[in-house]
Protein backbone atom coordinates (compact mmCIF):
# COMPACT_ATOMS: atom_id res chain seq x y z
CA UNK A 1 -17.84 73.09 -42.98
CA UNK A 2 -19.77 74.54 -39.98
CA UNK A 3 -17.48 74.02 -36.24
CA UNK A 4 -19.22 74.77 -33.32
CA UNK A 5 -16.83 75.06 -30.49
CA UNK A 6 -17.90 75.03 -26.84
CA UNK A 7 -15.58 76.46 -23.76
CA UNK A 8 -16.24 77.45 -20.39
CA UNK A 9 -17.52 74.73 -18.67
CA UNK A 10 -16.57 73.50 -15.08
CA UNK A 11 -16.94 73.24 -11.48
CA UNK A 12 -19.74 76.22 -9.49
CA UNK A 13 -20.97 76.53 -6.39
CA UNK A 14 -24.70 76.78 -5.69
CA UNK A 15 -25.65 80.74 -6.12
CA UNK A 16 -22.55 81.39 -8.78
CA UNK A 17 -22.00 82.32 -12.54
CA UNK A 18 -20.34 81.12 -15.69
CA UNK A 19 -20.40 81.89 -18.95
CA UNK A 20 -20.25 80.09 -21.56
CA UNK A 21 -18.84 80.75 -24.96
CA UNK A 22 -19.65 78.99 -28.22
CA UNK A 23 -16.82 79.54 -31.45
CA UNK A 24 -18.04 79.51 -34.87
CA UNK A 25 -17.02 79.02 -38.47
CA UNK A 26 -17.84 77.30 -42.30
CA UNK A 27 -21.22 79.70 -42.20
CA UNK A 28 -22.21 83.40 -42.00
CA UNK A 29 -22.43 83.87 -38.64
CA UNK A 30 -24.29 86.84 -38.34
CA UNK A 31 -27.85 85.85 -40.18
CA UNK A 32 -27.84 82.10 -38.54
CA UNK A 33 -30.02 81.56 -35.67
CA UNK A 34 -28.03 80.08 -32.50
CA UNK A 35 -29.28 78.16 -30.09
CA UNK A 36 -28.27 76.92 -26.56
CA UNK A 37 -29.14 73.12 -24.85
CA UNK A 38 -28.13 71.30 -22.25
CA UNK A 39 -28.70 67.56 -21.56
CA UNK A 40 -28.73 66.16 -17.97
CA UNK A 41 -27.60 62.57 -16.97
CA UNK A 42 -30.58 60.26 -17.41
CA UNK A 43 -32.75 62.82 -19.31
CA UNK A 44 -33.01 63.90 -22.92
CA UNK A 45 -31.50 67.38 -24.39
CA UNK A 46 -33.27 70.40 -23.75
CA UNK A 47 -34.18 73.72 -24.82
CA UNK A 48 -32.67 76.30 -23.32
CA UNK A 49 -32.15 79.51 -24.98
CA UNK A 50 -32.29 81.11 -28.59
CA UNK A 51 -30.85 84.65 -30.06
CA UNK A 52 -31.94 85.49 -33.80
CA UNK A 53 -29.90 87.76 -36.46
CA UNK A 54 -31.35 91.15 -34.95
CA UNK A 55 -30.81 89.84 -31.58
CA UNK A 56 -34.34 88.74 -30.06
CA UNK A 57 -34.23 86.59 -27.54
CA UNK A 58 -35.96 83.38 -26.76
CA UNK A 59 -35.61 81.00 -23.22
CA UNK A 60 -36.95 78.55 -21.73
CA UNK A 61 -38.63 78.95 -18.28
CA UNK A 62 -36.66 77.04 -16.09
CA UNK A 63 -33.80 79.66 -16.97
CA UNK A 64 -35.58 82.65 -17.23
CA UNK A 65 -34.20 85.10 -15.06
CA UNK A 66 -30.62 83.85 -14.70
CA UNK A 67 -29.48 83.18 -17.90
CA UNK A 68 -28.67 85.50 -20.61
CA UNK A 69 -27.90 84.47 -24.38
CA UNK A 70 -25.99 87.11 -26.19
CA UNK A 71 -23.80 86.94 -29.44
CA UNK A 72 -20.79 88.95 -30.96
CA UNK A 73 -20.96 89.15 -34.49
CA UNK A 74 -17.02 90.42 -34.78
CA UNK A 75 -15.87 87.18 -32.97
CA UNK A 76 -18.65 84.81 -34.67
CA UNK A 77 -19.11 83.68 -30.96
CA UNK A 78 -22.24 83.25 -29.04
CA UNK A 79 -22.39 83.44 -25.01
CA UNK A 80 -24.18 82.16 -22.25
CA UNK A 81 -24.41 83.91 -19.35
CA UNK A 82 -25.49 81.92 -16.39
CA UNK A 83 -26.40 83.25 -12.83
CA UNK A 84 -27.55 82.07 -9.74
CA UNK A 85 -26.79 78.52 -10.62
CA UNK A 86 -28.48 75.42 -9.15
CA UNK A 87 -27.40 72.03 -8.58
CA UNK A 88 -30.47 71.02 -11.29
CA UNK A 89 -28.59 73.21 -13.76
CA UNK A 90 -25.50 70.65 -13.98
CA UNK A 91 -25.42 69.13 -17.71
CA UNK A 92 -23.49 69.06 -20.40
CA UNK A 93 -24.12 72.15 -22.54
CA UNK A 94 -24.50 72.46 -26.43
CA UNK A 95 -24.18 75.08 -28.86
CA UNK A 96 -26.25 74.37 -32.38
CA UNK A 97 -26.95 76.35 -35.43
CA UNK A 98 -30.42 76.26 -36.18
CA UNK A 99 -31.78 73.73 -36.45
CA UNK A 100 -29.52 70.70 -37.01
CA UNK A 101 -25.74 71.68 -36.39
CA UNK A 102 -24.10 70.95 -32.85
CA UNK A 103 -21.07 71.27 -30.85
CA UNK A 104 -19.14 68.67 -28.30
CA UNK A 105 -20.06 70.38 -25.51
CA UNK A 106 -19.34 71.69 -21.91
CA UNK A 107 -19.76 70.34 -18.64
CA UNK A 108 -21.18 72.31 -16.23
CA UNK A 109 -21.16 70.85 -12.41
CA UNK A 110 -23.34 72.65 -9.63
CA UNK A 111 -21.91 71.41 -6.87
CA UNK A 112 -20.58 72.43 -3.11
């Protein structure tokens, strides 16, 4: 059974950094695709970032630049770094498995 577990969500200032983290199990972690979204009140889930088995590296432009997407095979977790955050960056944030398996997700809140 694949769990996708989402932590390190809360409450940034405008300019600061979080990282996500996204715990998984019920697949082989290390040849699976992972993916990160996010999904804004009043607006539909979005792209955000991708990391592949060798580690290449895939992101949308809106976070180019300030977010990084890594993953730790050992732990079967994959992160999201995220810098210089903006109040336009506050969603809830999911973890998937390519290309149909989600967590609960995080909320993230840009705010001062």
């Amino acid at each position: 059974q694949v769990q996708l577990v989402e932590s390190g969500g809360g409450l940034v200032q405008p300019g600061g950094s979080l990282r996500l983290s996204c715990a998984a199990s019920g697949f082989t972690f290390s040849n699976s695709i992972m993916r990160w979204y996010r999904q804004a009140p009043g607006k539909e889930r979005v792209f955000l970032a991708a990391i592949g088995s060798v580690g290449t590296t895939n992101y949308a432009d809106s976070v180019k630049g300030r977010f990084t997407i890594s993953r730790d095979n050992a732990k079967n977790t994959v992160y999201l770094q995220m810098n210089s955050l903006k109040p336009e960056d506050t969603a809830v944030y999911y973890c998937n498995r390519f290309p149909s398996y989600w967590g609960q997700g995080t909320q993230v809140t840009v705010s001062s």
